[in-house]
Protein backbone atom coordinates (compact mmCIF):
# COMPACT_ATOMS: atom_id res chain seq x y z
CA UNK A 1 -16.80 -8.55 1.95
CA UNK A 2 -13.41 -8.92 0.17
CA UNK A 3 -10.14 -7.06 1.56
CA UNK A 4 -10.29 -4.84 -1.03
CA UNK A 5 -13.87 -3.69 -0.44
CA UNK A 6 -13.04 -2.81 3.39
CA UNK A 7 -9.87 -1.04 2.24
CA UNK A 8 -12.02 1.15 0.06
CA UNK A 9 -14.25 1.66 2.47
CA UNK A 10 -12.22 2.86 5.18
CA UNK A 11 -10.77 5.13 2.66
CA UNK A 12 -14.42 6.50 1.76
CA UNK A 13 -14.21 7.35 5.61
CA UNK A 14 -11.31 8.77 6.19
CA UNK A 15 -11.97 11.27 3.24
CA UNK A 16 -14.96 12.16 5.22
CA UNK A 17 -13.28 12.44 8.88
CA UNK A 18 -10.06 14.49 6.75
CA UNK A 19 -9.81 17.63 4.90
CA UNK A 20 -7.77 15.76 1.83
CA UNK A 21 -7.83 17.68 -1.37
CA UNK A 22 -9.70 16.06 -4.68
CA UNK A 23 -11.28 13.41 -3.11
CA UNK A 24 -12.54 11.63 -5.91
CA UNK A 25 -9.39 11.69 -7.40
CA UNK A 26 -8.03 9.96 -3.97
CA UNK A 27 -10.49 7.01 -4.09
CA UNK A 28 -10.43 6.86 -8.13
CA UNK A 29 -6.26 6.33 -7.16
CA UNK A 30 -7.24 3.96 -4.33
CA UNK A 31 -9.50 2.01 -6.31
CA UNK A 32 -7.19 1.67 -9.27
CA UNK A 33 -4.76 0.12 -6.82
CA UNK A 34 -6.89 -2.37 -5.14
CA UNK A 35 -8.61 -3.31 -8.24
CA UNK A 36 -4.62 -3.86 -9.66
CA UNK A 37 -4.35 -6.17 -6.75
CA UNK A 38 -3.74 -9.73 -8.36
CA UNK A 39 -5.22 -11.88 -5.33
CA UNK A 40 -7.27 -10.36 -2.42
CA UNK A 41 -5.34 -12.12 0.15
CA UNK A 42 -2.29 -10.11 -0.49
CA UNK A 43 -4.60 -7.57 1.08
CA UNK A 44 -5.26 -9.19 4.07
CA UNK A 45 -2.72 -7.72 6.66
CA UNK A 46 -3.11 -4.16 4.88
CA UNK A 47 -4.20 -1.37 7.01
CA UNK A 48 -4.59 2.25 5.70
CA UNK A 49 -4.16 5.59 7.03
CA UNK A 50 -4.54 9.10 6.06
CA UNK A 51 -1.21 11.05 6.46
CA UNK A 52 -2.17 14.45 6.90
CA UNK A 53 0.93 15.99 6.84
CA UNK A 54 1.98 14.73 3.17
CA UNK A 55 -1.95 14.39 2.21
CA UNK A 56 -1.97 10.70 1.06
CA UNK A 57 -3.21 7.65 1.39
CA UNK A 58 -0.49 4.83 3.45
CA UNK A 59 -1.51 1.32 2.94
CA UNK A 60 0.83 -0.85 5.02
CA UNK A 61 2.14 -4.29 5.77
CA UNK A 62 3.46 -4.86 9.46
CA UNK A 63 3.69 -8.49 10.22
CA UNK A 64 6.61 -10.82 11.15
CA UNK A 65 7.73 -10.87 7.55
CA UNK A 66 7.11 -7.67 5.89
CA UNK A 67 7.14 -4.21 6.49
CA UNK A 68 5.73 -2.56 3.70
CA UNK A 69 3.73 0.13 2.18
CA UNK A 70 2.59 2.12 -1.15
CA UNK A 71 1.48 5.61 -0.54
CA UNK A 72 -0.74 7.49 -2.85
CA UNK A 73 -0.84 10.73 -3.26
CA UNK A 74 -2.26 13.52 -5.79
CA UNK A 75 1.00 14.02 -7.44
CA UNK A 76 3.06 10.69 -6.56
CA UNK A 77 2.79 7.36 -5.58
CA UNK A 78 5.79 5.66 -3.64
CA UNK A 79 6.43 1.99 -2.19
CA UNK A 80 8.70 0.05 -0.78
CA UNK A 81 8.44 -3.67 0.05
CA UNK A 82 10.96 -4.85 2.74
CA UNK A 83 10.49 -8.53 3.29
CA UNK A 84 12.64 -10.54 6.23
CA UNK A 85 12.39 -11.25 9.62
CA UNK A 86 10.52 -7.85 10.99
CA UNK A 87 11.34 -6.85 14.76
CA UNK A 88 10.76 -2.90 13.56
CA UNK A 89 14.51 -1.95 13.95
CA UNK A 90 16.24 0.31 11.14
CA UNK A 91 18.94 -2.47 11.56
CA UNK A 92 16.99 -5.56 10.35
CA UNK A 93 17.75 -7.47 7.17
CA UNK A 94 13.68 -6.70 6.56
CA UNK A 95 14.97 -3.13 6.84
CA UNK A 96 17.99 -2.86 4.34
CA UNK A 97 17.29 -5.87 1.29
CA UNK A 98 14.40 -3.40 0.20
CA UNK A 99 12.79 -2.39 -2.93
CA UNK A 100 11.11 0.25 -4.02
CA UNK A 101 9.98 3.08 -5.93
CA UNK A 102 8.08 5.56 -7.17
CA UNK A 103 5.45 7.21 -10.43
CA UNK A 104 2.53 9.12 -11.52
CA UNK A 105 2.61 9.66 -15.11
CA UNK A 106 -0.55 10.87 -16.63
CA UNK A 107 -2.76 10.46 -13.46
CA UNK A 108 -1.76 6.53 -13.75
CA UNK A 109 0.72 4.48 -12.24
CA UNK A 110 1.72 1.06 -12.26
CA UNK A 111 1.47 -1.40 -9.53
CA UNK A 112 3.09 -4.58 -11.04
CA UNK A 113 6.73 -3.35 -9.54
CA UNK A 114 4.69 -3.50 -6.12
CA UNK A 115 2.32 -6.23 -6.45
CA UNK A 116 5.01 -8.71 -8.18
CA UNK A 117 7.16 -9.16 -5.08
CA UNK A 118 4.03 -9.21 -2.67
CA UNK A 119 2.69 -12.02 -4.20
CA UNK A 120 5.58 -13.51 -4.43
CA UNK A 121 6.26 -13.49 -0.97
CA UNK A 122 2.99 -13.44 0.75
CA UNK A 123 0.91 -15.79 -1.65
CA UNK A 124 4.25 -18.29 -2.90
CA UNK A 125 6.27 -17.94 0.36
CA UNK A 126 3.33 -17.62 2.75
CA UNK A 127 5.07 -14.52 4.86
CA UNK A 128 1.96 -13.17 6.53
């Protein structure tokens, strides 16, 4: 099973366990965004959670390189890609040489602003 299917799958589940409006809109957004993915192993440290209080989906990157995450929601999707040396302080140089951003248009977005500098870093650099 690819990265992307288990993402997609623990999103099918946490619709279930969660009372998150539109569902199928949720995983049609979800799947739009792993399918977008250009190479599965960019996937590989993602984890996803439901966050109840702004219902959306968080996908995010924790490791000793990254801190990162796109959020979908019904309404907007945000990201930010932080890529350095990660010790999860608001100080780092992970923290503060960010990018980032943020769209819906249309009930689409675009994931090549988020997706360009994750595989540049995780597939060219090899930051896992």
């Amino acid at each position: 099973m690819t990265h992307a299917e288990q993402l997609i799958e623990k999103v099918k589940t946490l619709l279930k366990e969660n009372d998150s409006p539109s569902p199928e809109k949720f995983e049609k957004y979800v799947k739009r965004f792993l399918d977008d993915c250009p190479n599965d192993e960019i996937l590989e440290n993602a984890k996803v959670s439901w966050d109840n209080e702004n219902k959306e989906f968080d996908f995010r990157w924790d490791t000793l390189h990254l801190d990162c995450r796109f959020s979908i929601g019904l309404e907007m999707v945000t990201w930010q890609v932080w890529v350095g040396i990660n010790n999860h302080n608001k100080d780092d140089e992970c923290y503060t040489h960010g990018i980032g951003g943020y769209d819906i248009e249309n009930d689409d977005f675009f994931t090549g602003y988020f997706y360009e500098p994750m595989e540049s870093n995780i597939i060219k650099r090899g930051y896992k």
